[in-house]
C-alpha atoms as a PDB file:
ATOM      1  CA  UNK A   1      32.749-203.683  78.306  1.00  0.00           C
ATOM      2  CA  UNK A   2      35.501-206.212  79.493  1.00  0.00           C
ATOM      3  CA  UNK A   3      35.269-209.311  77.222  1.00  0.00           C
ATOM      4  CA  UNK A   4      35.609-212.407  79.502  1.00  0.00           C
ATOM      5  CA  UNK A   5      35.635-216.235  79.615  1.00  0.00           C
ATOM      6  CA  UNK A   6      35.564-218.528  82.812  1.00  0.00           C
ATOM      7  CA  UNK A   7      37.331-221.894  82.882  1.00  0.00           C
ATOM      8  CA  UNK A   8      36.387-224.181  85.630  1.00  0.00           C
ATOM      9  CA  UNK A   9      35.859-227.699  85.693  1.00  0.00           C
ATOM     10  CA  UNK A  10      34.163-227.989  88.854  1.00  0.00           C
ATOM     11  CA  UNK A  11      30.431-227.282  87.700  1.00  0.00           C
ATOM     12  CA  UNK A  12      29.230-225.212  90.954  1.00  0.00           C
ATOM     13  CA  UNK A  13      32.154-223.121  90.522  1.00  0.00           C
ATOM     14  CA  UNK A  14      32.123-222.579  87.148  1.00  0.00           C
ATOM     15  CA  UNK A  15      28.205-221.450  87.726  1.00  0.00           C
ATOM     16  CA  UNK A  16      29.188-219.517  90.248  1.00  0.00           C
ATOM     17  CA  UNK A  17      31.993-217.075  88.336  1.00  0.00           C
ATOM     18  CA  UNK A  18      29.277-217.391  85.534  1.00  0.00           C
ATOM     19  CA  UNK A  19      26.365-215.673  87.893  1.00  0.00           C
ATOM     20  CA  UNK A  20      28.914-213.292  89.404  1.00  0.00           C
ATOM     21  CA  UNK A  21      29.933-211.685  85.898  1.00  0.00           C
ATOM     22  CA  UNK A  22      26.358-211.440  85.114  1.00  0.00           C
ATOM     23  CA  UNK A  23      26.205-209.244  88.188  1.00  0.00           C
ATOM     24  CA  UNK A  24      29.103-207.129  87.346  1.00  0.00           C
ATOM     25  CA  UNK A  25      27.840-204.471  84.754  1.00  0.00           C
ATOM     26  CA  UNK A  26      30.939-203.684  83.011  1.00  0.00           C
ATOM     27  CA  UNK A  27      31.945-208.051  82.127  1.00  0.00           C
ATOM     28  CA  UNK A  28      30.371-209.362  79.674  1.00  0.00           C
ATOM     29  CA  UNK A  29      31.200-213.279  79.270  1.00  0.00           C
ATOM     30  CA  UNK A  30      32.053-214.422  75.676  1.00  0.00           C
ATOM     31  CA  UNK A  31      32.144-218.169  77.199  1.00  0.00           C
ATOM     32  CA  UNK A  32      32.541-220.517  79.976  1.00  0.00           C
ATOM     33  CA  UNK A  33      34.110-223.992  79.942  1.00  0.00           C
ATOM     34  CA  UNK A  34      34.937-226.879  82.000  1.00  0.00           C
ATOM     35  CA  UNK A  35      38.209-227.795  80.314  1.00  0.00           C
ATOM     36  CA  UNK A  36      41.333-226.059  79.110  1.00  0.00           C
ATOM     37  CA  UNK A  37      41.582-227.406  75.660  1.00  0.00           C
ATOM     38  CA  UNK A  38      38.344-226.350  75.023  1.00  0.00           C
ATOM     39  CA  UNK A  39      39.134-222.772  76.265  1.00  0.00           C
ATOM     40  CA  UNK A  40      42.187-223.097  74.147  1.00  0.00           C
ATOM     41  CA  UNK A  41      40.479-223.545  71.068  1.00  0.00           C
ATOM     42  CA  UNK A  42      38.126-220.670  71.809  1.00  0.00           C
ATOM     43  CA  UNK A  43      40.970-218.248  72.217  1.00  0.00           C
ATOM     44  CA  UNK A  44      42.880-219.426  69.236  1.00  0.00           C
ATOM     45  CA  UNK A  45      40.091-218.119  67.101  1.00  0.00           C
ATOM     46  CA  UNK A  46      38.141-215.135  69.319  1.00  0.00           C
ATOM     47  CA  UNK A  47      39.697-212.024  71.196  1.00  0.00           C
ATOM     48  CA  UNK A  48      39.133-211.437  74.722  1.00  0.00           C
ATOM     49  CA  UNK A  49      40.198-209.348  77.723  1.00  0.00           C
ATOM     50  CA  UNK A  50      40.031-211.408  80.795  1.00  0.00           C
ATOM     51  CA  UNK A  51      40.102-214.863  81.497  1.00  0.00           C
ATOM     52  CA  UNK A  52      38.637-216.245  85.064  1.00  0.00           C
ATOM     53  CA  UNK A  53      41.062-219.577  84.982  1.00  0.00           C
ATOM     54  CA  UNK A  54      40.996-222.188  87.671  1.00  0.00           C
ATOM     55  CA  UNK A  55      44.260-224.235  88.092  1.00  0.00           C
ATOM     56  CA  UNK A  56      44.096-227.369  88.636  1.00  0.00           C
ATOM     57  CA  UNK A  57      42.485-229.003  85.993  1.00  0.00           C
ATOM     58  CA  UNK A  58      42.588-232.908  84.030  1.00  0.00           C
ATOM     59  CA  UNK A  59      45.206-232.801  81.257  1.00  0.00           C
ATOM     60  CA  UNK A  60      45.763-229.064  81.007  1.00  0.00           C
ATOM     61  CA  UNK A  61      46.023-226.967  84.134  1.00  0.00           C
ATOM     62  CA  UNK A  62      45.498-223.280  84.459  1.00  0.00           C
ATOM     63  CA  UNK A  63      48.944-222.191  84.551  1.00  0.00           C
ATOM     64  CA  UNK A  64      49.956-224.789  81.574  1.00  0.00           C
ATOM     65  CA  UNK A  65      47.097-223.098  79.619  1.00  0.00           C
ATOM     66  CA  UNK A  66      48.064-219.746  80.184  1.00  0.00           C
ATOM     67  CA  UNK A  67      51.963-220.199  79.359  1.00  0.00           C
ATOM     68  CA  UNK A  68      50.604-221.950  75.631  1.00  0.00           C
ATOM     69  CA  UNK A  69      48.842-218.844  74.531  1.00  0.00           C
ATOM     70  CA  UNK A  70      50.237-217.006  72.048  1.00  0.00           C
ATOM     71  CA  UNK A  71      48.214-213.752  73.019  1.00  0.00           C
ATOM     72  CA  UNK A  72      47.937-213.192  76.563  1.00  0.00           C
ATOM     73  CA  UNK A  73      44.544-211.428  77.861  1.00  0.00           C
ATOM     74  CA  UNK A  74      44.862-210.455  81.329  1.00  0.00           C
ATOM     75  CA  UNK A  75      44.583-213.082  84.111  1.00  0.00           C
ATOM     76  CA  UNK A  76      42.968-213.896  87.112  1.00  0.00           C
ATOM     77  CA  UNK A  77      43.337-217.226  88.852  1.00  0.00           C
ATOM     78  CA  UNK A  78      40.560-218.952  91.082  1.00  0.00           C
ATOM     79  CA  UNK A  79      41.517-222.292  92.728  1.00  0.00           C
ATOM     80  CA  UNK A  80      41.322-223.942  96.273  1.00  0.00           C
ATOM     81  CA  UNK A  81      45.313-223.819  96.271  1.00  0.00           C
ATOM     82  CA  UNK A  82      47.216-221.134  97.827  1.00  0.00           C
ATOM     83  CA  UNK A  83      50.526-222.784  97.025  1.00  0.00           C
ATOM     84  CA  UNK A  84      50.127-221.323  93.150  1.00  0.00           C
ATOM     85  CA  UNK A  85      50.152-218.038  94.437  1.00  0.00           C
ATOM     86  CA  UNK A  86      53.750-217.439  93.507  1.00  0.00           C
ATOM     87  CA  UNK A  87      53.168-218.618  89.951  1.00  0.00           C
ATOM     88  CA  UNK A  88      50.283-216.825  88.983  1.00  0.00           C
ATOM     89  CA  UNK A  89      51.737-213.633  89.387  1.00  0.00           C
ATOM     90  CA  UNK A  90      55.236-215.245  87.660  1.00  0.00           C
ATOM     91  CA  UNK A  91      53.034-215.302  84.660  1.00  0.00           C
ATOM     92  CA  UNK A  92      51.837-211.736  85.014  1.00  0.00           C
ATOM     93  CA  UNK A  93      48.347-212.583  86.553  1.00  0.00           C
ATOM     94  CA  UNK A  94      46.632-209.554  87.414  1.00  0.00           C
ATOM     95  CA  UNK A  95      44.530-210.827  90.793  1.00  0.00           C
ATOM     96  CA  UNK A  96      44.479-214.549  92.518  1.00  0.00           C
ATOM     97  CA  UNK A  97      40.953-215.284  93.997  1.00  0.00           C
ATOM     98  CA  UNK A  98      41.100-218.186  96.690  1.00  0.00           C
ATOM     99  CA  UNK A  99      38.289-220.496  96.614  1.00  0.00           C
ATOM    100  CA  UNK A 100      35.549-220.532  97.910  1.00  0.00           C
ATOM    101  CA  UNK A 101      34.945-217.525  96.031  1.00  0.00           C
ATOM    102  CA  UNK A 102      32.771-214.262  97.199  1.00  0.00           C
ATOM    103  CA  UNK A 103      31.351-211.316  95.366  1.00  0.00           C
ATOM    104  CA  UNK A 104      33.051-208.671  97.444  1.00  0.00           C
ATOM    105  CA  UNK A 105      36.622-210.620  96.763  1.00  0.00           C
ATOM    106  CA  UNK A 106      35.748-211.323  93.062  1.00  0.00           C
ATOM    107  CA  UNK A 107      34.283-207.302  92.160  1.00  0.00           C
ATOM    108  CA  UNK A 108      37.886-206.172  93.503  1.00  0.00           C
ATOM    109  CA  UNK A 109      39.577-208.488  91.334  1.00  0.00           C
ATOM    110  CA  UNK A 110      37.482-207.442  88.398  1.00  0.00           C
ATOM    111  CA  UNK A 111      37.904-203.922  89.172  1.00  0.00           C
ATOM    112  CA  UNK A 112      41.766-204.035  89.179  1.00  0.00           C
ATOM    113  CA  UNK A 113      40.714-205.638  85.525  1.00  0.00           C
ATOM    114  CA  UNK A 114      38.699-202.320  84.660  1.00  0.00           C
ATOM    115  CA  UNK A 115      41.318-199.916  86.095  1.00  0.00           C
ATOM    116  CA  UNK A 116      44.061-201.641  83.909  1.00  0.00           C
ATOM    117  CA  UNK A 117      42.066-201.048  80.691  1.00  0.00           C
ATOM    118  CA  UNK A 118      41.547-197.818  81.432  1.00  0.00           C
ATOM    119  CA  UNK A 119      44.902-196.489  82.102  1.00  0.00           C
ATOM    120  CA  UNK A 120      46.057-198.911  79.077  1.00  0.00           C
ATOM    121  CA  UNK A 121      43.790-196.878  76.714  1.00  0.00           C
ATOM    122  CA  UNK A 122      44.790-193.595  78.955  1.00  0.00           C
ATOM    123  CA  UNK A 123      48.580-194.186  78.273  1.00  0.00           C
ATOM    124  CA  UNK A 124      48.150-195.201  74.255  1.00  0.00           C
ATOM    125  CA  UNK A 125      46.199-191.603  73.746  1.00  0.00           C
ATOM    126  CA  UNK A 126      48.739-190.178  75.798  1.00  0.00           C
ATOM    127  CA  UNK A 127      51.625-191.444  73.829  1.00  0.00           C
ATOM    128  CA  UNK A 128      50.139-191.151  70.590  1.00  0.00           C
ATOM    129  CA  UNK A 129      49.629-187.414  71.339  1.00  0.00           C
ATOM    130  CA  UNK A 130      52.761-187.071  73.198  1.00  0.00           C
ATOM    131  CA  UNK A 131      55.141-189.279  72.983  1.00  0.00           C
ATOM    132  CA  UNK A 132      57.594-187.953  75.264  1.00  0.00           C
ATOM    133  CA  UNK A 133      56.024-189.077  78.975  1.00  0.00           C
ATOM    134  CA  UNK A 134      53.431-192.025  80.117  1.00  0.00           C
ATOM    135  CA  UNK A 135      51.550-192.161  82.784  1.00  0.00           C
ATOM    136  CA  UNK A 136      51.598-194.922  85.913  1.00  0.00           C
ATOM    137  CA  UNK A 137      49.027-195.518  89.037  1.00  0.00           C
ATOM    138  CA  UNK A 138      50.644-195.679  91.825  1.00  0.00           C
ATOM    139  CA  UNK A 139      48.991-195.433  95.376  1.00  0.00           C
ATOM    140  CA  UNK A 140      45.400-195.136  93.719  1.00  0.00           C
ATOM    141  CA  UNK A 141      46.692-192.100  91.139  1.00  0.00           C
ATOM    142  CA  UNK A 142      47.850-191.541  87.808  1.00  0.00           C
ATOM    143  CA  UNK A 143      51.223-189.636  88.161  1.00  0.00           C
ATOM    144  CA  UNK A 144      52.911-188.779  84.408  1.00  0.00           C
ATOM    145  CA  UNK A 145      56.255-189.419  84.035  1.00  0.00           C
ATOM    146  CA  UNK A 146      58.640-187.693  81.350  1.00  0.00           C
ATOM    147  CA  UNK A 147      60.429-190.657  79.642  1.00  0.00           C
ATOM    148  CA  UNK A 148      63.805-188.684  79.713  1.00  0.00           C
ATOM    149  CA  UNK A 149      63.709-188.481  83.640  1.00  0.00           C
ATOM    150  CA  UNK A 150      63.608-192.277  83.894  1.00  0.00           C
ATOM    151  CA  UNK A 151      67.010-193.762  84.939  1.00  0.00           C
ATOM    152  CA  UNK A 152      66.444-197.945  84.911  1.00  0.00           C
ATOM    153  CA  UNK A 153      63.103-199.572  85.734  1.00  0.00           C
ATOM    154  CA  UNK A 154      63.375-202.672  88.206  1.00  0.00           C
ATOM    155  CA  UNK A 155      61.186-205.274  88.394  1.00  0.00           C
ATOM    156  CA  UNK A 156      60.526-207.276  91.389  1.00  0.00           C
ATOM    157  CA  UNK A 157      57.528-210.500  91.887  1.00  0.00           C
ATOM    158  CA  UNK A 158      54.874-208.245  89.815  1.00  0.00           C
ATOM    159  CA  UNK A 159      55.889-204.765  90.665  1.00  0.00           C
ATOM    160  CA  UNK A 160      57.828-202.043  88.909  1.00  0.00           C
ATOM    161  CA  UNK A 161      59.777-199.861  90.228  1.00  0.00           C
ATOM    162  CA  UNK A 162      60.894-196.212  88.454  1.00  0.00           C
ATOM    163  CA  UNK A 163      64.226-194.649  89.293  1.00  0.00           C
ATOM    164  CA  UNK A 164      64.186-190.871  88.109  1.00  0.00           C
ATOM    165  CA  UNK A 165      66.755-188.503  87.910  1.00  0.00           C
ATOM    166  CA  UNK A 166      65.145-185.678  89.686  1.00  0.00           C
ATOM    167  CA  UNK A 167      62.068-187.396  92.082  1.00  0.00           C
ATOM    168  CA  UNK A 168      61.672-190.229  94.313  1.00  0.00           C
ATOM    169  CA  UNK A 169      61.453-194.128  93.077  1.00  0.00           C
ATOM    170  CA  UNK A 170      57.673-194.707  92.321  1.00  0.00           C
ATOM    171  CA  UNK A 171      56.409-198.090  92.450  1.00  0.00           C
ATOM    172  CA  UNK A 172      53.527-199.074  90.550  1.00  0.00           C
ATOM    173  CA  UNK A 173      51.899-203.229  90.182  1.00  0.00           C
ATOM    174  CA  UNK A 174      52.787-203.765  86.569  1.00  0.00           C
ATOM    175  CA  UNK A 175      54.945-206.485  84.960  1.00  0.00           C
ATOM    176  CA  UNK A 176      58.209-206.001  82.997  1.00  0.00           C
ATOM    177  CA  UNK A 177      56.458-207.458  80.188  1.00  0.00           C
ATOM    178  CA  UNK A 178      53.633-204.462  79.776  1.00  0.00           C
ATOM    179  CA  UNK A 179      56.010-201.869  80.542  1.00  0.00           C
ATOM    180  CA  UNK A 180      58.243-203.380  77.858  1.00  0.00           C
ATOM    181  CA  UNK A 181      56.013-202.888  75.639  1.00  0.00           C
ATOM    182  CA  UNK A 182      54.698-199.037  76.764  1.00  0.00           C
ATOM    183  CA  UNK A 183      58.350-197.847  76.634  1.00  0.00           C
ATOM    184  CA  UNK A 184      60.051-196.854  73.086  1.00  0.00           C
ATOM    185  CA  UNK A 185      62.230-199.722  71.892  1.00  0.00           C
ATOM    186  CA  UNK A 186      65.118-197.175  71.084  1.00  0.00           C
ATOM    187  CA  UNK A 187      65.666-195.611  73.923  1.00  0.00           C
ATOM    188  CA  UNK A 188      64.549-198.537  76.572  1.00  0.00           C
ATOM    189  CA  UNK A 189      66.343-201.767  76.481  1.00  0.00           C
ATOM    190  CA  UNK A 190      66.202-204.444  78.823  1.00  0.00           C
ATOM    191  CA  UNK A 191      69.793-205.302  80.163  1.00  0.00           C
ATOM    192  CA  UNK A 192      68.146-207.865  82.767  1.00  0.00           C
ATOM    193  CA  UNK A 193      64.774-210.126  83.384  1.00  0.00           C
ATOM    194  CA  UNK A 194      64.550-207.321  86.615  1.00  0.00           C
ATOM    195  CA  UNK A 195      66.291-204.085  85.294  1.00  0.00           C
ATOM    196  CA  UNK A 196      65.377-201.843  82.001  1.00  0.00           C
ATOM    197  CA  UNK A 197      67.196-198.572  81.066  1.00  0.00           C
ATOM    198  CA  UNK A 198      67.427-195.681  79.568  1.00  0.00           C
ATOM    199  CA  UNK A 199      69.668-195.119  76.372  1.00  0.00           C
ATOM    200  CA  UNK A 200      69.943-192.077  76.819  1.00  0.00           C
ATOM    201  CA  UNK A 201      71.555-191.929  80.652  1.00  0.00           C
END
């Protein structure tokens, strides 16, 4: 199960994310609030996964909530705004959901939610029992990489892409930030906001 929260301060909406994770078996919601300070107390002292955040909100918005925690869960923005598009996904959001919201739009969202989690926990067993490749989705599969075919890793507006020494570049949605943190610390540095690389090349 996905440990959730939903932060709204509109009350239909925040009802309405409320009775759609209710519907979607593999959420459960740890909490819902109508104000970001609230929220932010919540997640100063409890662990979740996901957080359904809306943006524009009195005295703390979405995005300024967000940048203040010191743990990031994953992310998915729901507001009326498209203009925030770009800066959701600055700060690593994994879906934005327009309002007004629908089931169909927000089950893909949360889905993208589950499939992260599951190749998160697929790449730690991977590397703990072999610590020599990971694994990525790209275009729906899981293709394993070795770590010493990896040239430099380039990031560009939420994407990744992988420059091997014997293969074709493989793109994959993932921050720098996660893959930072997947890829062994001495033999991956990050020369660049956009560009890691391998040590050993």
């Amino acid at each position: 199960m996905i440990k959730c929260i939903a932060i709204d301060d509109e009350p239909l909406a925040i009802q309405q994310i409320e009775a759609y994770i209710k519907e979607t078996s593999f959420l459960d919601l740890q909490g819902s609030f109508r104000n970001a300070l609230d929220a932010l107390d919540f997640l100063n002292s409890h662990h979740v996964d996901l957080i359904f955040v809306d943006i524009q909100m009195p005295k703390l918005n979405g995005l300024d909530l967000v940048k203040a925690l010191h743990q990031q869960p994953q992310i998915i923005f729901t507001t009326a705004y498209s203009d925030y598009a770009i800066d959701g996904f600055k700060l690593d959001a994994l879906d934005y959901l327009l309002k007004p919201l629908d089931y169909p739009s927000f089950l893909k969202a949360s889905n993208k939610a589950l499939n992260y989690f599951k190749l998160t926990e697929h790449q730690r067993e991977a590397l703990s029992s072999d610590p020599h490749h990971i694994f990525i989705k790209s275009e729906y599969k899981l293709i394993r990489i070795e770590l010493d075919n990896i040239l430099y890793v380039e990031g560009n507006r939420g994407y990744l892409r992988f420059f091997l020494a014997q293969g074709k570049p493989i793109m994959t949605l993932l921050s720098m930030k996660k893959i930072e943190e997947k890829l062994p610390s001495n033999q991956f540095i990050r020369v660049h906001r956009s560009y890691l690389v391998n040590l050993k090349k």
